[in-house]
Protein backbone atom coordinates (compact mmCIF):
# COMPACT_ATOMS: atom_id res chain seq x y z
CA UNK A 1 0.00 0.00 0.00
CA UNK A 2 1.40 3.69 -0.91
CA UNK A 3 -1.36 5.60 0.73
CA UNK A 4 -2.21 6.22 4.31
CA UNK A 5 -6.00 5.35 5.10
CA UNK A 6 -6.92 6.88 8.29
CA UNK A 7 -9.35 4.65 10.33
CA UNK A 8 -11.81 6.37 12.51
CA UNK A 9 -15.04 7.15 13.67
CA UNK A 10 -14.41 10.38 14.18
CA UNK A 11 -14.24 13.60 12.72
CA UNK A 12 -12.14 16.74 13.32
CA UNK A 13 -13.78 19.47 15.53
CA UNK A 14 -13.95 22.75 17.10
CA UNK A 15 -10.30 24.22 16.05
CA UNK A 16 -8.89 21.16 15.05
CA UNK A 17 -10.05 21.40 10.93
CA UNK A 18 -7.91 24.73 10.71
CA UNK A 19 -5.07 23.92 12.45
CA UNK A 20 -5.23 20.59 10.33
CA UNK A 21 -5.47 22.62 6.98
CA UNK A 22 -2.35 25.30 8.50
CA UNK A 23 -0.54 22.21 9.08
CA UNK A 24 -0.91 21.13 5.72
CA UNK A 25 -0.51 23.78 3.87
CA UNK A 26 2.50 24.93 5.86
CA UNK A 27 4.33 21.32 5.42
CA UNK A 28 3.49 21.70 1.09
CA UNK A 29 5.00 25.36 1.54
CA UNK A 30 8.43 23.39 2.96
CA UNK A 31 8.29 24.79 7.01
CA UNK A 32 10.67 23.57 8.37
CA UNK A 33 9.38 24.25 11.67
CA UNK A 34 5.59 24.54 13.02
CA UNK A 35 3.93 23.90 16.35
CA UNK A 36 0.42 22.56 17.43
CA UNK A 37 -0.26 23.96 20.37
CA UNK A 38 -3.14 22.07 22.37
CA UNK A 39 -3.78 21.03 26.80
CA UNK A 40 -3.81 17.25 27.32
CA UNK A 41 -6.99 15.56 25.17
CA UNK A 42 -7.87 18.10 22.90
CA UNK A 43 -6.89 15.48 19.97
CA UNK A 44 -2.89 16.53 19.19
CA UNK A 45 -2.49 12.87 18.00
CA UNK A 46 -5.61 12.87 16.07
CA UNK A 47 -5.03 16.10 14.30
CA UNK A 48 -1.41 15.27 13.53
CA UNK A 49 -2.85 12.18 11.82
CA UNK A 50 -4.93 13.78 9.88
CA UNK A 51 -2.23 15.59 8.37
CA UNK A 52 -0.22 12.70 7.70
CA UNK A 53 -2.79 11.67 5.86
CA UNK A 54 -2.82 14.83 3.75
CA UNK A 55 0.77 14.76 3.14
CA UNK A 56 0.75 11.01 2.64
CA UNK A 57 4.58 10.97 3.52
CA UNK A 58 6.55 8.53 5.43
CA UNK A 59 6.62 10.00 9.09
CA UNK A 60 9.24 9.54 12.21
CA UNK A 61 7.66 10.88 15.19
CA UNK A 62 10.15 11.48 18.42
CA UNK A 63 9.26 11.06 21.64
CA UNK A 64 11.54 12.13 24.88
CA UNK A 65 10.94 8.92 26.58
CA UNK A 66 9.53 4.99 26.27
CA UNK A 67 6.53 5.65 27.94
CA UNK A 68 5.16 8.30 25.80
CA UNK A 69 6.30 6.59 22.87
CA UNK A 70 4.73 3.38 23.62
CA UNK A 71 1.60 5.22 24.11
CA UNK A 72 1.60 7.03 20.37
CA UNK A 73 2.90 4.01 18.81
CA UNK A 74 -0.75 2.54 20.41
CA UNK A 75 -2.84 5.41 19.11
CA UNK A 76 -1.27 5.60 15.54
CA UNK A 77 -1.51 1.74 15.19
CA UNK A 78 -5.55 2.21 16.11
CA UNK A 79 -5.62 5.39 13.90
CA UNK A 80 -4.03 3.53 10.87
CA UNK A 81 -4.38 -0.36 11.11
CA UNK A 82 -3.45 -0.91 7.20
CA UNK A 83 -0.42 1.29 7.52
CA UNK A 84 2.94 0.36 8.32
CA UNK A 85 3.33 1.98 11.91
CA UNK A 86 6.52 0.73 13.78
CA UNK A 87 8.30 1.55 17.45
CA UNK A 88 11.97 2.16 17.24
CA UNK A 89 13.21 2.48 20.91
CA UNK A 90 16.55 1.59 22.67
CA UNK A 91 16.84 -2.27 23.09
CA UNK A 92 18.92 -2.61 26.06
CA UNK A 93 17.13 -3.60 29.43
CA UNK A 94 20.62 -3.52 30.86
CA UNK A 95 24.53 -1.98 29.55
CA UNK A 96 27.71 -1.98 31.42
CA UNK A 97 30.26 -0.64 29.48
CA UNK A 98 33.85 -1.70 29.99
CA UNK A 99 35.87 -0.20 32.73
CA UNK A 100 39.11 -0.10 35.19
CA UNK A 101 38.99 0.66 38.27
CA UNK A 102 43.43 1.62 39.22
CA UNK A 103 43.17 1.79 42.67
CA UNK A 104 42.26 -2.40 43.28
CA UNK A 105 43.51 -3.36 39.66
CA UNK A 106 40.00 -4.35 39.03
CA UNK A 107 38.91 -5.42 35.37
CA UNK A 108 35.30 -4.99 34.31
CA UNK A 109 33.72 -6.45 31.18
CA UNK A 110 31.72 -4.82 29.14
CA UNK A 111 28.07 -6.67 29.56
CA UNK A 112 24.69 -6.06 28.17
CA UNK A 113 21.14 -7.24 28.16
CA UNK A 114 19.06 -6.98 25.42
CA UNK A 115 15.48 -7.16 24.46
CA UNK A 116 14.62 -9.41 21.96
CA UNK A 117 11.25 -7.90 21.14
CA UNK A 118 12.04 -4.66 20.78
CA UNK A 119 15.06 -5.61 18.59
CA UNK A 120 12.57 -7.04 16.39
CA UNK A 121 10.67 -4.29 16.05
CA UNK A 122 13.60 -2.15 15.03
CA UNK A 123 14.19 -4.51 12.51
CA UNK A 124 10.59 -4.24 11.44
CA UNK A 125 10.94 -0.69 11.61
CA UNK A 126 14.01 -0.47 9.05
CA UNK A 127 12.50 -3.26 6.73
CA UNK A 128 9.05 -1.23 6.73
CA UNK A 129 11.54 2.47 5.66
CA UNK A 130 13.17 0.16 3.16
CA UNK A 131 10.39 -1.23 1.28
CA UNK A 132 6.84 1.24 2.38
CA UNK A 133 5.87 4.40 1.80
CA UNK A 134 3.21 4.61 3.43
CA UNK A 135 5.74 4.49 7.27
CA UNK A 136 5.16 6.19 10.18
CA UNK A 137 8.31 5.09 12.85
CA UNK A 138 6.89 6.10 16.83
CA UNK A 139 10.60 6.34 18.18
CA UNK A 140 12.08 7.64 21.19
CA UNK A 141 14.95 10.40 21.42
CA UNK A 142 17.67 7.02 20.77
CA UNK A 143 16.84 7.04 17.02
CA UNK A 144 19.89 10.27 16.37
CA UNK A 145 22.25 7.69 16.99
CA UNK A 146 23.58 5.75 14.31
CA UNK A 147 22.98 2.04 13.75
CA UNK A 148 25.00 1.19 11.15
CA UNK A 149 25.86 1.67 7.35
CA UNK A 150 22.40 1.83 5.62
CA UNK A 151 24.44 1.16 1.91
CA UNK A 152 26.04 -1.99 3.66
CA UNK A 153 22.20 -3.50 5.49
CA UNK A 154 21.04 -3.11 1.91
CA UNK A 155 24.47 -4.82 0.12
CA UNK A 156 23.89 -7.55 2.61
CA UNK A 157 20.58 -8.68 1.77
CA UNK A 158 18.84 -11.16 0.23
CA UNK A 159 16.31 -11.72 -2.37
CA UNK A 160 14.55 -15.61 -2.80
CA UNK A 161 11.91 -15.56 -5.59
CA UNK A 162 10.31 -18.87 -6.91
CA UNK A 163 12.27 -20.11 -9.58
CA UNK A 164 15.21 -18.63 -9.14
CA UNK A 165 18.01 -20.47 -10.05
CA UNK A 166 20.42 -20.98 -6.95
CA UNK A 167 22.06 -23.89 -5.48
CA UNK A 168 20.43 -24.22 -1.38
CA UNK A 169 24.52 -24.15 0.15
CA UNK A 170 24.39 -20.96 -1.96
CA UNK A 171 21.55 -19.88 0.03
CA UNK A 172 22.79 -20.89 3.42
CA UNK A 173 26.30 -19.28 2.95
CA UNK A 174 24.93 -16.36 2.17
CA UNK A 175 22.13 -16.27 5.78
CA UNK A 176 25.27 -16.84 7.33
CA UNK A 177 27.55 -14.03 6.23
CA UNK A 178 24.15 -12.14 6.74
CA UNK A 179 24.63 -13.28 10.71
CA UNK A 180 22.13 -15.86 10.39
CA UNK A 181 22.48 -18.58 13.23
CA UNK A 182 22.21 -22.38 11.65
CA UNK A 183 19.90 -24.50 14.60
CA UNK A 184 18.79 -27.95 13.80
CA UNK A 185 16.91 -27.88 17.44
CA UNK A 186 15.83 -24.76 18.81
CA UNK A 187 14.19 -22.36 15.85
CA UNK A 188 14.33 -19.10 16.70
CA UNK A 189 14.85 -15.30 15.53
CA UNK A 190 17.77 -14.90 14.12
CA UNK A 191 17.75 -18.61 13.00
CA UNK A 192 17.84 -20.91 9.84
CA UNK A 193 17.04 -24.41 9.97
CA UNK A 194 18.01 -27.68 7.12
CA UNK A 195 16.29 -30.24 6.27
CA UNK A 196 17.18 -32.02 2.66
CA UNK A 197 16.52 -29.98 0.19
CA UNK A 198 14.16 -27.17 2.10
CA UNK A 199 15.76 -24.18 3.87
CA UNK A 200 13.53 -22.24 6.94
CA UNK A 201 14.36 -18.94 8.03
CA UNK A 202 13.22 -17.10 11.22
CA UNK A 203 13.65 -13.42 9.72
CA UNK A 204 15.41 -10.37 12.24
CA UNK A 205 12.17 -8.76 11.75
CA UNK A 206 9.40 -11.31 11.93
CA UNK A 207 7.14 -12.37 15.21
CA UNK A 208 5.75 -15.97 14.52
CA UNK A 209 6.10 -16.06 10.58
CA UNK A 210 9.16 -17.79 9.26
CA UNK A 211 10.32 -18.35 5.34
CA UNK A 212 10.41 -21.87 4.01
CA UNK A 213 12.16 -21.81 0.96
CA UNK A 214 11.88 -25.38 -1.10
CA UNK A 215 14.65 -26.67 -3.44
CA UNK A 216 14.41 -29.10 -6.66
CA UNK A 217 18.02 -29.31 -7.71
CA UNK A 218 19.16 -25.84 -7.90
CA UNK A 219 16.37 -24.31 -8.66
CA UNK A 220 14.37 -22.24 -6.27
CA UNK A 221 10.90 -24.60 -6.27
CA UNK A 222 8.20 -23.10 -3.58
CA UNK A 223 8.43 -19.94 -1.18
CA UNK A 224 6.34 -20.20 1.83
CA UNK A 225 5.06 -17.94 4.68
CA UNK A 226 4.61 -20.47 7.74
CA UNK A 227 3.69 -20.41 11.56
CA UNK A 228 7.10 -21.05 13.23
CA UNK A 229 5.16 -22.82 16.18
CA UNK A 230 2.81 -25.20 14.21
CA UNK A 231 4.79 -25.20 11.37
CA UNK A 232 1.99 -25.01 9.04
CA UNK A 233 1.91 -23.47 5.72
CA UNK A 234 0.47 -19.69 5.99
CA UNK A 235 0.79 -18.63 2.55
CA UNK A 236 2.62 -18.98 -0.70
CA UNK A 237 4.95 -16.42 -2.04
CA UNK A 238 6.65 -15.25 -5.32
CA UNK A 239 9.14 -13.31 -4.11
CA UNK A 240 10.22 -12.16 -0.56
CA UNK A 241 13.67 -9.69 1.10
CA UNK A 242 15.28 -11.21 3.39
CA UNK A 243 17.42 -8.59 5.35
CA UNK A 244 20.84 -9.17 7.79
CA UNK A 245 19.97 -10.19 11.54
CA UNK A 246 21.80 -7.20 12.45
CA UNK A 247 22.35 -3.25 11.95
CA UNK A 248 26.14 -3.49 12.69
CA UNK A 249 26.67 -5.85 9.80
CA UNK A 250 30.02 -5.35 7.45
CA UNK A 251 30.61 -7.11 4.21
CA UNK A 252 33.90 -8.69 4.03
CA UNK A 253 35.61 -6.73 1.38
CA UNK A 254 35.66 -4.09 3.81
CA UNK A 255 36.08 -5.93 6.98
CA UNK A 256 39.56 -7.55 6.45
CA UNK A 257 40.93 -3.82 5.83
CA UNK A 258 39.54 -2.57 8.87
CA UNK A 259 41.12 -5.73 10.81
CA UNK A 260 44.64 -5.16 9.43
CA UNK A 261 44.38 -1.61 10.76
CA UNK A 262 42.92 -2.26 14.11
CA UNK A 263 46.35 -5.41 14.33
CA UNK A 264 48.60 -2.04 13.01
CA UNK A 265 47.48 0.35 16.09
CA UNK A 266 47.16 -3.12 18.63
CA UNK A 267 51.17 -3.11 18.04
CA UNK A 268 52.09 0.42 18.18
CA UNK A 269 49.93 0.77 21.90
CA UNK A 270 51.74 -2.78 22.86
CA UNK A 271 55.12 -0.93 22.21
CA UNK A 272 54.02 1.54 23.73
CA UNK A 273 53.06 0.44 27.28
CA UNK A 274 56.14 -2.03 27.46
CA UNK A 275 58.27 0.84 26.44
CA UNK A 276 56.68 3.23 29.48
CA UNK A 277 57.30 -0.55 31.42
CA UNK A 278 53.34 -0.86 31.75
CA UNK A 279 53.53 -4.64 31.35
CA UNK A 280 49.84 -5.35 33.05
CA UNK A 281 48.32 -3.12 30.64
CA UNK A 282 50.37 -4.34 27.32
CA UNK A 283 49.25 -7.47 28.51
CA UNK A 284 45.32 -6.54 29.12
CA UNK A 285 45.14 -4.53 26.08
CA UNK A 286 46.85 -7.46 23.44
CA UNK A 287 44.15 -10.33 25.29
CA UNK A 288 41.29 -7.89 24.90
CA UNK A 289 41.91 -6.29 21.33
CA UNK A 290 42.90 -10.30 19.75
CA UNK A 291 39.79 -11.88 21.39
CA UNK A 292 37.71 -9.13 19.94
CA UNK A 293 39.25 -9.73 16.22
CA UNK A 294 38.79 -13.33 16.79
CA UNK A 295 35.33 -12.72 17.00
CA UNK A 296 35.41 -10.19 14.41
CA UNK A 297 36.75 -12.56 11.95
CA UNK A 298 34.94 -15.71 13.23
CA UNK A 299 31.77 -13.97 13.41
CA UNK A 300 31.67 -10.80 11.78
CA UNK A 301 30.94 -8.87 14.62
CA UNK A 302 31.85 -8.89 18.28
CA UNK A 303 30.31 -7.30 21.75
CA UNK A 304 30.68 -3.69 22.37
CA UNK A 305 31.23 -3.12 18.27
């Protein structure tokens, strides 16, 4: 759908019909800047939405905190139930980053917790930018910062259409460099399963629905939408994007460089601290940095990075 369809019973009132049509008109005119001023339920939300649906543009609203955002990213799903409306919110529960404390020579890891559902739905937010117009993203202040290379998430995905000619190892490398987990017992998120000749993905952005892709020979034979609990068939597909299982995701042309440089500046600190006879921390900073590229190159990514 390319067209927002606002869903209501109700109809704009009092002042709301001008300040809809200053809105509107002000946001054609290329504002940059304009204000709806209104107390607590006078229908801010509601008015706003009907000027989406004016402008019919992709929208990111900002909240300055969870709770609020939640809340919108309730009222806009109600106010537009065939449009793509996502939540895009920090997904830690819990961050420690790494630190040293000098005075007991204590080392502490860097450690994080992170929420698998509202991953998802940042990954369901990006997929819905990627591929809809008709967007609106409900995200809290956390959405300035970066995630990532949006040229390299696009290089790294994936397109499966039905009869596409591909060998199924062809398939799997490729989930894999994408940071795809293989699982032949738990089926999760983040996961693709093998069985002969038919390949099942559980996509970064999907809740319930994976991708069963069938094989006959190296040709692509069926594409299915199925219920990753019953495993039953939901629906047949022609053609579906699969995208990486993660933001921070680097292709490997340019990964390899970056490694060779981070070995380059591990030496010259090493030198460094041995010179200035800080042996603990030559020590600390060689384990750290060549676990970390282990990962890196094992991996493709590692905690922290």
């Amino acid at each position: 759908m390319d067209k927002f369809l606002l869903s209501t019973g109700f109809t704009p009132k009092g002042d709301q019909p001008k300040a809809i049509e200053e809105l509107t008109a002000g946001a054609l005119k290329g504002f940059e800047h304009q204000v709806l001023l209104g107390v607590t339920g006078s229908g801010k939300t509601f008015t706003i939405a009907n000027v989406v649906e004016n402008l019919n543009r992709p929208v990111l609203v900002v909240v300055h905190n969870k709770t609020l955002t939640a809340q919108l990213y309730g009222e806009f799903r109600e106010l537009f139930p065939e449009n793509a409306v996502e939540f895009f919110v920090s997904f830690y529960d819990y961050y420690q980053p790494e630190a040293y404390l000098p005075q007991t020579d204590t080392y502490i890891e860097k450690d994080s917790m992170i929420n698998d559902d509202i991953d998802r739905m940042r990954h369901s937010a990006t997929r819905a930018v990627l591929e809809r117009r008709d967007t609106i993203v409900v995200a809290s202040v956390s959405c300035i910062y970066g995630i990532g290379s949006p040229e390299d998430y696009m290089a790294m995905h994936l397109i499966v259409e039905e009869g596409m000619r591909t060998e199924r190892d062809a398939v799997i490398r490729r989930l894999v460099e994408m940071l795809y987990e293989r699982s032949e017992t738990e089926f999760k998120r983040g996961n693709i399963r093998v069985r002969g000749d038919i390949v099942e993905v559980y996509p970064s952005f999907s809740q319930y629905r994976g991708i069963r892709i069938e094989f006959f020979g190296d040709e692509i034979d069926a594409v299915y939408e199925f219920d990753t609990l019953t495993g039953e068939r939901i629906k047949r597909l022609t053609k579906v994007t699969l995208y990486p299982n993660s933001h921070w995701i680097t292709p490997g042309e340019r990964l390899e460089p970056a490694l060779e440089s981070i070995e380059e500046e591990l030496e010259e600190r090493i030198e460094y601290f041995l010179k200035h006879g800080k042996n603990i921390e030559a020590q600390r900073i060689e384990q750290r940095t060549r676990f970390d590229l282990e990962l890196l190159r094992e991996f493709g990514y590692c905690h922290g990075i």
